[in-house]
N, C-alpha and C. Protein backbone atom coordinates (compact mmCIF):
# COMPACT_ATOMS: atom_id res chain seq x y z
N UNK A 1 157.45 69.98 31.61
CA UNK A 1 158.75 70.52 31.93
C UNK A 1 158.92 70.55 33.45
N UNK A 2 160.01 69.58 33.83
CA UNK A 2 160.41 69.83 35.52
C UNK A 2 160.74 71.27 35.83
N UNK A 3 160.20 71.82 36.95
CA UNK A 3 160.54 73.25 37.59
C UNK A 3 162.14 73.27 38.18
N UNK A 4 162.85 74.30 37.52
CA UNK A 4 164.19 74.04 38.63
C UNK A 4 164.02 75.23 39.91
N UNK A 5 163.11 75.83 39.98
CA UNK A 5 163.28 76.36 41.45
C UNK A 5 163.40 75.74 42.60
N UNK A 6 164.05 76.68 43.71
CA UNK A 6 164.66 75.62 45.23
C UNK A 6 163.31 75.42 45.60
N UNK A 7 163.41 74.33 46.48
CA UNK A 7 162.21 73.71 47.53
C UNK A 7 162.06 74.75 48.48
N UNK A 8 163.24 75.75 48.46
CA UNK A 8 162.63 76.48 49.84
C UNK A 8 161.45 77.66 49.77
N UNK A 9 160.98 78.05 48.14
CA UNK A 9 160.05 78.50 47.93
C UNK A 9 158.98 77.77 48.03
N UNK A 10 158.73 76.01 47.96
CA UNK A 10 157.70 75.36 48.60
C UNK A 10 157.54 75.42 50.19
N UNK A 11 158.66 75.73 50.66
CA UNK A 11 158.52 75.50 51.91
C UNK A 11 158.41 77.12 52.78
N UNK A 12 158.48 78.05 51.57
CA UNK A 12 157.89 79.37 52.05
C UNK A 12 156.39 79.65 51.37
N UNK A 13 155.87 78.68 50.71
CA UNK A 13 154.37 78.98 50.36
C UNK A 13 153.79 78.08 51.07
N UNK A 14 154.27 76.24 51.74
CA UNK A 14 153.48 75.68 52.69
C UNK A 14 153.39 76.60 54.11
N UNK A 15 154.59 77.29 54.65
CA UNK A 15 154.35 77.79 56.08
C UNK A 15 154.68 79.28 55.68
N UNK A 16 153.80 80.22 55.59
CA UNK A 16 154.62 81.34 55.17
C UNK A 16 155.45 81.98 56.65
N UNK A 17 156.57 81.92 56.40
CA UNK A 17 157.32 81.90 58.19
C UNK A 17 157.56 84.12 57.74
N UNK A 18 157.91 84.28 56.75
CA UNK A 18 158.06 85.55 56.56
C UNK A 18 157.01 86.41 56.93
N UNK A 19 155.44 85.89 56.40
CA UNK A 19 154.69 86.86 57.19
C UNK A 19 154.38 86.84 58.30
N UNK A 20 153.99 85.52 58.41
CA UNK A 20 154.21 85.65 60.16
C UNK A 20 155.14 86.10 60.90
N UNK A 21 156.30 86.39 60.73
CA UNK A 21 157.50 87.05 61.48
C UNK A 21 156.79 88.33 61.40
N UNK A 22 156.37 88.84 59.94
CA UNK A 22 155.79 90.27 60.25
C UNK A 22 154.71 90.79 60.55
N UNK A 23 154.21 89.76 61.33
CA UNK A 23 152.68 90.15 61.99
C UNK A 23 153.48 89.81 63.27
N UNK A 24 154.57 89.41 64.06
CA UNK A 24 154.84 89.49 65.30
C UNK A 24 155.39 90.86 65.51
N UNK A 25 155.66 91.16 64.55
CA UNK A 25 157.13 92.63 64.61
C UNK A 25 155.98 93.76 63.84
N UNK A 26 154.22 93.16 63.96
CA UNK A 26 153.51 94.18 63.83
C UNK A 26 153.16 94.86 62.68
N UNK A 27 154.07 94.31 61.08
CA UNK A 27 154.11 95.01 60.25
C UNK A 27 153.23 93.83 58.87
N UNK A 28 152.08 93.38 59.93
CA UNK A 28 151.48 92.71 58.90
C UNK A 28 150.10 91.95 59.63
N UNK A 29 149.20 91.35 58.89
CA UNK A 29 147.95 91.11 59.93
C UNK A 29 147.68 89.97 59.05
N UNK A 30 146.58 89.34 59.70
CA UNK A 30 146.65 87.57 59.53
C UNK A 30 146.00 88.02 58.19
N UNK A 31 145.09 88.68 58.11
CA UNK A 31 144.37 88.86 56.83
C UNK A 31 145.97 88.63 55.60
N UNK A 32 146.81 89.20 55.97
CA UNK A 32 147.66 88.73 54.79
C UNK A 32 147.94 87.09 54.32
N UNK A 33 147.84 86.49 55.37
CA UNK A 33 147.72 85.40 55.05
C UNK A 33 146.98 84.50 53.87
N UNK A 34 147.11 83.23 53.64
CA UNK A 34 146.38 82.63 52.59
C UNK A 34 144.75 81.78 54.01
N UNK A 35 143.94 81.86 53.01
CA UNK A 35 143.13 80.78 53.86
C UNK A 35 142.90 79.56 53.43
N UNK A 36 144.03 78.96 53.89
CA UNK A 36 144.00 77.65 53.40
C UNK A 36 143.89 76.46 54.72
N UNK A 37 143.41 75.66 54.51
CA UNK A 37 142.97 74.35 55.64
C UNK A 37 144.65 73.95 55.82
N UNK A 38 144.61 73.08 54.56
CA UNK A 38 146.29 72.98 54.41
C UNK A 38 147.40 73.35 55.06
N UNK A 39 147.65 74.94 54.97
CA UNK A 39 148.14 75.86 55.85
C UNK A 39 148.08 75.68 57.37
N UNK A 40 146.85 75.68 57.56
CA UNK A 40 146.12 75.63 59.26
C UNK A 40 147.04 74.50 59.24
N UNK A 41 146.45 72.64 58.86
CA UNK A 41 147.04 72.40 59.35
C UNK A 41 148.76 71.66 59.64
N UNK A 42 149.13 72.27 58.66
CA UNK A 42 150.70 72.09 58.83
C UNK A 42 150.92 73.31 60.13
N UNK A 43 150.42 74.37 59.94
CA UNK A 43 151.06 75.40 61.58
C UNK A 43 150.94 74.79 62.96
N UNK A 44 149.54 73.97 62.81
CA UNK A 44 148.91 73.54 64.00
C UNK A 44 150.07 72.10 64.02
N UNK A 45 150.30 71.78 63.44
CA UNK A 45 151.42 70.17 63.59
C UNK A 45 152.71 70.93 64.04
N UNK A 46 153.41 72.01 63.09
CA UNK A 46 154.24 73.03 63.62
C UNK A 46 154.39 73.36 65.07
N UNK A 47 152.87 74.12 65.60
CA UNK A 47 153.30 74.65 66.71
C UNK A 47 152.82 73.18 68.03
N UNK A 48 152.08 72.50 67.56
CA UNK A 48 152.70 71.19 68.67
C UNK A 48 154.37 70.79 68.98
N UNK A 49 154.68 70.53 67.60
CA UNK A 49 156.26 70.40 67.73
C UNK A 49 157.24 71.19 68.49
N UNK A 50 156.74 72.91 68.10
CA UNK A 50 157.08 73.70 68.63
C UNK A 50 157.36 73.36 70.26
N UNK A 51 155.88 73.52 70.65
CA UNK A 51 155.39 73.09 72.61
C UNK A 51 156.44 72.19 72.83
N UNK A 52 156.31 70.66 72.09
CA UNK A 52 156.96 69.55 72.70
C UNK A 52 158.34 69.85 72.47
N UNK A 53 159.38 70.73 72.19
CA UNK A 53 160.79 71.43 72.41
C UNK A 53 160.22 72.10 73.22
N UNK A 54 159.60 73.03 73.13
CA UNK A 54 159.95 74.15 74.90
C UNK A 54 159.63 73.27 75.91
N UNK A 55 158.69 72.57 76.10
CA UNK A 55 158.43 71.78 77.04
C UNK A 55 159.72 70.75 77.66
N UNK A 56 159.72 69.92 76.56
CA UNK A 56 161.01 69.20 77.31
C UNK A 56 162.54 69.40 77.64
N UNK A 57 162.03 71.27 77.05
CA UNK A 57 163.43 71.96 77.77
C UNK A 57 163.48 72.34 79.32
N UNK A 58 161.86 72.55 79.66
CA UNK A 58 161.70 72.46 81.16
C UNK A 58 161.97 71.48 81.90
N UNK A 59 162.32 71.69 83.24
CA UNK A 59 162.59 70.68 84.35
C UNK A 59 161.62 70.59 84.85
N UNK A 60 161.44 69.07 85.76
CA UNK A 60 160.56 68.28 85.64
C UNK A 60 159.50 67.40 85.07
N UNK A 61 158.40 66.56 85.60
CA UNK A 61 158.40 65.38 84.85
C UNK A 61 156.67 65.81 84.41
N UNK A 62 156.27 65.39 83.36
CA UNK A 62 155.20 65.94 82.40
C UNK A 62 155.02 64.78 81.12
N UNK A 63 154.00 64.67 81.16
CA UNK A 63 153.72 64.04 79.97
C UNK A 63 153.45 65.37 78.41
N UNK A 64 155.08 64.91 78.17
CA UNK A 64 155.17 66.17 77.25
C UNK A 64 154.13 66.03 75.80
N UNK A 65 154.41 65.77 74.90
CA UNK A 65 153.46 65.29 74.26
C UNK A 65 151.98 65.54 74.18
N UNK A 66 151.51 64.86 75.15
CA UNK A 66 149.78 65.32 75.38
C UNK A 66 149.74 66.52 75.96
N UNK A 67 150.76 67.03 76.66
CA UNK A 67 150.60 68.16 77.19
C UNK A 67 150.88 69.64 76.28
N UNK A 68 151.35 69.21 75.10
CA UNK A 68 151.44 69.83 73.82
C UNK A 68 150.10 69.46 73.19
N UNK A 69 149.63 68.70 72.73
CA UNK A 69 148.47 68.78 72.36
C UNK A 69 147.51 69.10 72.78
N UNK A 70 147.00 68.83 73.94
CA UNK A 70 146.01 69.90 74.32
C UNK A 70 146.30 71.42 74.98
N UNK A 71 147.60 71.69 74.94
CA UNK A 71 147.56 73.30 74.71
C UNK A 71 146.87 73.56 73.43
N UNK A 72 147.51 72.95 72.24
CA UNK A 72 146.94 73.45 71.07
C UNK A 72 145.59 72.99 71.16
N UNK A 73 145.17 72.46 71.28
CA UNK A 73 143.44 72.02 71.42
C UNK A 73 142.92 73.04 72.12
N UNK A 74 143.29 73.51 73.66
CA UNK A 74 142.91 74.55 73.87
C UNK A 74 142.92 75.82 73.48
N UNK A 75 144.00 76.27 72.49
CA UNK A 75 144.08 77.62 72.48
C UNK A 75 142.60 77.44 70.72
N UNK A 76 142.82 75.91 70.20
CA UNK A 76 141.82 76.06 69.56
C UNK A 76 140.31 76.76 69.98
N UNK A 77 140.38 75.86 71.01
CA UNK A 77 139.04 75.54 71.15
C UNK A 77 138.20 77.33 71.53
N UNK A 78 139.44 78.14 72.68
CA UNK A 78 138.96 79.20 72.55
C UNK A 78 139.14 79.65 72.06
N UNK A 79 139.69 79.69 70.79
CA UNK A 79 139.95 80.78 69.27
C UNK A 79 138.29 80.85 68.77
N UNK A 80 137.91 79.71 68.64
CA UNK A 80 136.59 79.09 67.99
C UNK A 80 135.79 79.94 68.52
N UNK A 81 135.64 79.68 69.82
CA UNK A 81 134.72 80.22 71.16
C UNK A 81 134.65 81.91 70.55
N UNK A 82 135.91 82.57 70.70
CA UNK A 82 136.08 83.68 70.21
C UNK A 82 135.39 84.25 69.12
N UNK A 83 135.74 83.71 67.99
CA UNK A 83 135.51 84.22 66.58
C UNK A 83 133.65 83.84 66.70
N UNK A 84 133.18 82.51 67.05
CA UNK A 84 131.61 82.58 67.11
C UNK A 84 131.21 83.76 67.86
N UNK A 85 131.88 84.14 68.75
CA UNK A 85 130.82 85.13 69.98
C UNK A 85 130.93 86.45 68.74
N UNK A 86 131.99 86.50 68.54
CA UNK A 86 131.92 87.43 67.80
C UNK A 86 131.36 87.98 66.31
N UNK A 87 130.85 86.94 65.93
CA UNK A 87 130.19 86.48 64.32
C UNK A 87 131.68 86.68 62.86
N UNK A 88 132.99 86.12 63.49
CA UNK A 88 133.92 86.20 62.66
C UNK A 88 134.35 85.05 62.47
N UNK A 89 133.55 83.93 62.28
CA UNK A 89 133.80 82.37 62.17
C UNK A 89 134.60 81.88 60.96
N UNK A 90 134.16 82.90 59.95
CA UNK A 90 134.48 82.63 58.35
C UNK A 90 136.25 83.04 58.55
N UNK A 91 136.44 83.78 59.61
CA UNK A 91 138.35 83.93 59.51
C UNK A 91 138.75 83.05 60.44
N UNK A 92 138.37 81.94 60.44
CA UNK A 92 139.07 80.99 61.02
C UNK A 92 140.63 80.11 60.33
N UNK A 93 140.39 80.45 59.24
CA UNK A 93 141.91 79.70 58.35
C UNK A 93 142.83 80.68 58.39
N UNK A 94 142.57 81.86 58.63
CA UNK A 94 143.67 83.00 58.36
C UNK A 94 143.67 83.34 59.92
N UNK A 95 143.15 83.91 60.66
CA UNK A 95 143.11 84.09 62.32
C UNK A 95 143.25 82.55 62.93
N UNK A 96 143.48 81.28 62.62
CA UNK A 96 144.00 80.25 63.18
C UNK A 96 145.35 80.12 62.94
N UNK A 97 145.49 80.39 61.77
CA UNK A 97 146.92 80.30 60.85
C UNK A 97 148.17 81.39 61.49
N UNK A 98 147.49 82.79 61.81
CA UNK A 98 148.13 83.48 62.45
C UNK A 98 148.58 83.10 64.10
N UNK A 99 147.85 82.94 64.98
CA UNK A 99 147.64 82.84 66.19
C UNK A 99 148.50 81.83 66.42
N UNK A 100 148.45 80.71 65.76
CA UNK A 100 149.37 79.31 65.97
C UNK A 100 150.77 79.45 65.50
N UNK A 101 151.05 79.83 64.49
CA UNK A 101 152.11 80.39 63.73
C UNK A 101 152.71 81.38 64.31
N UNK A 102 152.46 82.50 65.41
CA UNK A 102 153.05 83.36 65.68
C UNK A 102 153.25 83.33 66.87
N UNK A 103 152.54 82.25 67.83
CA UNK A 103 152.96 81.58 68.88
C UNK A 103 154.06 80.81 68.92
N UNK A 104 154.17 80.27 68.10
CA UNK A 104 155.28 79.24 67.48
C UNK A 104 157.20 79.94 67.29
N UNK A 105 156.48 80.89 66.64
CA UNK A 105 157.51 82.04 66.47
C UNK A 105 158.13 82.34 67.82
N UNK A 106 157.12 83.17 68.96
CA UNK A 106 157.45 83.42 69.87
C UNK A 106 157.61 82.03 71.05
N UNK A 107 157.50 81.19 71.12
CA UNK A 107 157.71 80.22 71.69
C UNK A 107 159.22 79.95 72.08
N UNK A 108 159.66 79.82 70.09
CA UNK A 108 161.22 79.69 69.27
C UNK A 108 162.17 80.94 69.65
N UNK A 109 161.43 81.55 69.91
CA UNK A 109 162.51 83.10 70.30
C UNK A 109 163.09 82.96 71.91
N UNK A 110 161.80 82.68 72.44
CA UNK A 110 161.82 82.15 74.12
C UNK A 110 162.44 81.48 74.31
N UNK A 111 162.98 80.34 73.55
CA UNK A 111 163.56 79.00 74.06
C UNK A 111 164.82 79.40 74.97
N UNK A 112 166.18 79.91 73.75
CA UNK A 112 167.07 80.63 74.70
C UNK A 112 166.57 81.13 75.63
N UNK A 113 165.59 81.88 76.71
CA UNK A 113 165.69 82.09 77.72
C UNK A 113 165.32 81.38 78.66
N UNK A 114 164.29 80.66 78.02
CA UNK A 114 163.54 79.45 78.93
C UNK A 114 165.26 78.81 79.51
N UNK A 115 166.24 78.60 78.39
CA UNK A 115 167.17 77.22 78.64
C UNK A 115 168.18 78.09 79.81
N UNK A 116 168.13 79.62 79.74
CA UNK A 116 169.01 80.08 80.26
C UNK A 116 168.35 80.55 82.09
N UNK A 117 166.75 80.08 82.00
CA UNK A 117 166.34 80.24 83.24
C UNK A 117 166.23 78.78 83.56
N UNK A 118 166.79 77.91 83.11
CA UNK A 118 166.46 76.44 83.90
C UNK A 118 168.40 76.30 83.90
N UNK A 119 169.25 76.54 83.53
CA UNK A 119 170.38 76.65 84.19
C UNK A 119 170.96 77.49 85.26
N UNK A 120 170.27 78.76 85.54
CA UNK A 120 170.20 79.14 87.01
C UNK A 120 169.80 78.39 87.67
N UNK A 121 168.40 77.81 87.52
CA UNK A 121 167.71 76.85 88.99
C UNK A 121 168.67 75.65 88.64
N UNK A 122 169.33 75.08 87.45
CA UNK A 122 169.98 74.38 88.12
C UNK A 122 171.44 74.18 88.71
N UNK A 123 171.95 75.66 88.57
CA UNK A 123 173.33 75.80 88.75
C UNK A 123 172.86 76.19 90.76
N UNK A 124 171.69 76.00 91.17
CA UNK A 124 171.63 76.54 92.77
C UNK A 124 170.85 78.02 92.89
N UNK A 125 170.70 78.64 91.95
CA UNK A 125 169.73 80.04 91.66
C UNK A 125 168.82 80.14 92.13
N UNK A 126 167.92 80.18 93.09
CA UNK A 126 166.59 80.41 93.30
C UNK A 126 166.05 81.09 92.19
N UNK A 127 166.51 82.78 92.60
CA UNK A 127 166.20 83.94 91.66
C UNK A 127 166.89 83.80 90.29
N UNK A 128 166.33 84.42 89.31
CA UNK A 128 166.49 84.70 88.07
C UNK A 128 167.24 86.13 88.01
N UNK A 129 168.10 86.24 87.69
CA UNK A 129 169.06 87.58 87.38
C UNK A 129 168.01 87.94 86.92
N UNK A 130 168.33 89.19 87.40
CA UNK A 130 167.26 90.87 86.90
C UNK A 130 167.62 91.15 85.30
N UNK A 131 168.53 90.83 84.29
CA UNK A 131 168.27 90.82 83.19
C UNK A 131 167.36 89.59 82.16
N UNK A 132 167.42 88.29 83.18
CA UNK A 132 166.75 87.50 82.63
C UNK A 132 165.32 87.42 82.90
N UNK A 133 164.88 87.98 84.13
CA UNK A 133 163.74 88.41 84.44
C UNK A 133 163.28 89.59 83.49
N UNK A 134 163.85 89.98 82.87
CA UNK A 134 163.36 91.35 82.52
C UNK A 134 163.29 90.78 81.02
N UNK A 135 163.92 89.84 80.72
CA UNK A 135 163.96 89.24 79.32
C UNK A 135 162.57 88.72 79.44
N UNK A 136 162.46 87.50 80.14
CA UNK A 136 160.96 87.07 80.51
C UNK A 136 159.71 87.68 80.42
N UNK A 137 159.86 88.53 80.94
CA UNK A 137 158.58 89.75 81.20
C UNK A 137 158.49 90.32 79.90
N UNK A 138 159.65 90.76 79.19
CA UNK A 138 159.67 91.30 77.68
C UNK A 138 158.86 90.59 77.09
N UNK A 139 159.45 89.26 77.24
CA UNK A 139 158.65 88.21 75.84
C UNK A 139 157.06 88.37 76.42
N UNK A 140 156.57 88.13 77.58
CA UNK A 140 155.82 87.72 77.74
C UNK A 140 154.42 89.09 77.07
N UNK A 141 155.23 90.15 77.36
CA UNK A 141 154.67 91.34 77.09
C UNK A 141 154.22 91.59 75.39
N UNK A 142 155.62 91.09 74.78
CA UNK A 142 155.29 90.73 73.34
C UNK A 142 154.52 89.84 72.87
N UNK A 143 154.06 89.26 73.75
CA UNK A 143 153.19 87.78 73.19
C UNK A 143 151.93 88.08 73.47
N UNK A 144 151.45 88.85 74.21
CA UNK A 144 150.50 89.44 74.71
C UNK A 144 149.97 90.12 73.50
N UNK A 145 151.11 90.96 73.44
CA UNK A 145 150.48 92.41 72.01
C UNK A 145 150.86 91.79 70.78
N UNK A 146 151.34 90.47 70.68
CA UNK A 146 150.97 90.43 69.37
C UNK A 146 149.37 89.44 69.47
N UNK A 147 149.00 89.05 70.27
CA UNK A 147 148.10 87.99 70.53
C UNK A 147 146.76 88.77 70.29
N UNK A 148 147.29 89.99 70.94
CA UNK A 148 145.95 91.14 71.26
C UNK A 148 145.81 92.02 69.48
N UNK A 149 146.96 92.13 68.87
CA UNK A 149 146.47 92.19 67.72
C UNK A 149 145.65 91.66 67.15
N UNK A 150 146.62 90.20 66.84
CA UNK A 150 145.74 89.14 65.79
C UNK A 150 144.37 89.25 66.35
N UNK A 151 143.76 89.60 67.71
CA UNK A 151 142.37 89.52 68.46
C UNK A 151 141.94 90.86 67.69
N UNK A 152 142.80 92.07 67.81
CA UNK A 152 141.86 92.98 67.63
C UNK A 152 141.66 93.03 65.69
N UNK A 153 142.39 92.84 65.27
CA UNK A 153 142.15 92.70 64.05
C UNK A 153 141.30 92.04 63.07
N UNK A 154 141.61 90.78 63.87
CA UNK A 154 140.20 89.74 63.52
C UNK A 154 139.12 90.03 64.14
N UNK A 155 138.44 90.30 64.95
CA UNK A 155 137.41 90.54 65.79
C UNK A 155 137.27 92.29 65.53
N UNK A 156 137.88 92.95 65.25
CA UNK A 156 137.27 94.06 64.90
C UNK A 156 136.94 94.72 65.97
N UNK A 157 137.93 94.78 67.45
CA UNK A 157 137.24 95.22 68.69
C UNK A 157 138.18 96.46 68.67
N UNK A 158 138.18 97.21 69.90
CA UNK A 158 138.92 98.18 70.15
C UNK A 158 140.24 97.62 70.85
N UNK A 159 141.61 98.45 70.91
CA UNK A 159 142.32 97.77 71.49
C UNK A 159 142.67 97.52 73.03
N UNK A 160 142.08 98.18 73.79
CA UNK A 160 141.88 97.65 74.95
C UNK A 160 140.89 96.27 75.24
N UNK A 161 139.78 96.36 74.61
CA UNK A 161 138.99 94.99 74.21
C UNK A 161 140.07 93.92 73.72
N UNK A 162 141.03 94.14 73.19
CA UNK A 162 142.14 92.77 72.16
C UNK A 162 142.75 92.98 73.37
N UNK A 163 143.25 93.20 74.12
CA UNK A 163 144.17 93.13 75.37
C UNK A 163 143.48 92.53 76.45
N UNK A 164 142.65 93.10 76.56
CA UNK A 164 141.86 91.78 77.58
C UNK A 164 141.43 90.98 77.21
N UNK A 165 140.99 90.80 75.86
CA UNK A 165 140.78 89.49 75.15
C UNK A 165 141.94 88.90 75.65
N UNK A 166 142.95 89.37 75.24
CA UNK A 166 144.22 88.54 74.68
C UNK A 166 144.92 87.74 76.44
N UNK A 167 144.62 88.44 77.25
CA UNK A 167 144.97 88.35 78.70
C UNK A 167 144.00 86.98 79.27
N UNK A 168 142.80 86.93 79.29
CA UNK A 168 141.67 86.07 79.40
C UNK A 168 142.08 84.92 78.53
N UNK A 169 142.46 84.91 77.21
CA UNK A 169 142.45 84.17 76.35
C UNK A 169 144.04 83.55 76.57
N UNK A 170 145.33 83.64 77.37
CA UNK A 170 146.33 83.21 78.05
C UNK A 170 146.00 82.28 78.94
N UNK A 171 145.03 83.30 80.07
CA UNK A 171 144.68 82.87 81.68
C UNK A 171 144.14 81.54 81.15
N UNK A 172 142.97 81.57 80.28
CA UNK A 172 141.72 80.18 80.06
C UNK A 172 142.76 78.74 79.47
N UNK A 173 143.93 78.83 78.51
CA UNK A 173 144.55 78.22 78.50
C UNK A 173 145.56 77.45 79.72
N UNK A 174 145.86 78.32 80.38
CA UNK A 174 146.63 77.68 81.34
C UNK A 174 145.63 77.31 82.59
N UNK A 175 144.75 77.47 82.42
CA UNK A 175 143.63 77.09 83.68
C UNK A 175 143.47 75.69 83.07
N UNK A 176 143.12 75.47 82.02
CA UNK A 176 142.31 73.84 80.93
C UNK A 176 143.83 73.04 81.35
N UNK A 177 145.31 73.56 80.90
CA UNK A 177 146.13 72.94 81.24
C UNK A 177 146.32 72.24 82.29
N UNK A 178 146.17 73.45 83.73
CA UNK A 178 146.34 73.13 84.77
C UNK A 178 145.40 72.33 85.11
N UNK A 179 144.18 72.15 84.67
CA UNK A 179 143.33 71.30 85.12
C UNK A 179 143.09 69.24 84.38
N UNK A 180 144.11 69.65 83.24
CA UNK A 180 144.46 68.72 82.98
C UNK A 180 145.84 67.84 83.12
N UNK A 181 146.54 68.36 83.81
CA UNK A 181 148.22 67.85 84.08
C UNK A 181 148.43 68.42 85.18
N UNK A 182 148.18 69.59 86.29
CA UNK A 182 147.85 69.96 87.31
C UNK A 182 149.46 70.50 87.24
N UNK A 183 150.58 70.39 88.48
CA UNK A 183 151.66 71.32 88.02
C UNK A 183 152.64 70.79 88.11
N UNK A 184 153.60 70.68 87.23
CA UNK A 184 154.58 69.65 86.94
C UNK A 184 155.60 69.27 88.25
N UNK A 185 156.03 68.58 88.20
CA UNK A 185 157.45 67.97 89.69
C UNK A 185 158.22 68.23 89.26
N UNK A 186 158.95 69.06 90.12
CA UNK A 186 159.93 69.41 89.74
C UNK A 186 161.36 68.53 90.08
């Protein structure tokens, strides 16, 4: 017997976008997640796609693309780094699934401001209006604490430990970046 349910319940059990919304807004933890490879990697193809839109919403010239992929390679690679030091290797499908997925989220939320701080610099703006600065700093603040969750939750640390995790674990990404594409022309 053919199923008549909509596809969009396949396409809310391949990416679950609902819980992840509620592990950004705090009201849910990767453990809810499924641990599935599968999962992992449709998020991880997701949040490349993701990068390569914010990215080529920025000005100047970048090899967008690779420069999306090895963000995600990096934020892999120290997720990995992470969960071994910590002996939590086995939540790698559900704490990968989260982390990528809820970056992705917040990436997608950012975009509007990213697009609305690259039409100041290019309308002649140096500065960023003090509400869009303050938008900026918001997100960035949110991305932090949800980052420092998914850390403290999976890792089982205290939450000042997931905050500096989560701070270190930003910085080390954009250092691997910078050391691989160095800083874009503007």
């Amino acid at each position: 017997m053919i199923s008549s349910e909509p596809t969009n319940q396949t396409t809310t059990t391949l990416i679950p976008i609902p819980t992840l919304a509620k592990i950004c807004l705090f009201l849910a933890k990767p453990q809810d997640l499924p641990a599935s490879r599968q999962l992992l990697v449709i998020t991880i193809a997701s949040a490349v796609i993701v990068l390569f839109v914010c990215y080529s919403a920025l000005p100047g010239e970048r090899n967008i693309m690779p420069l999306s992929i090895v963000h995600i390679l990096a934020m892999g690679v120290v997720w990995v780094l992470l969960l071994k030091f910590h002996n939590q290797l086995p939540r790698w499908y559900q704490s990968a699934t989260a982390l990528f997925g809820c970056s992705s989220l917040i990436n997608l939320a950012q975009l509007p401001i990213v697009l609305k701080l690259t039409q100041q610099a290019a309308g002649g703006t140096t500065q960023p209006t003090g509400s869009t600065a303050m938008l900026v700093l918001t997100m960035w603040i949110w991305e932090i604490a949800v980052v420092s969750s998914i850390i403290q939750q999976t890792l089982e640390v205290r939450k000042f430990t997931a905050v500096v995790l989560s701070l270190t674990f930003t910085f080390a990404i954009h250092i691997a970046l910078f050391q691989f594409f160095g800083q874009a022309q503007s």
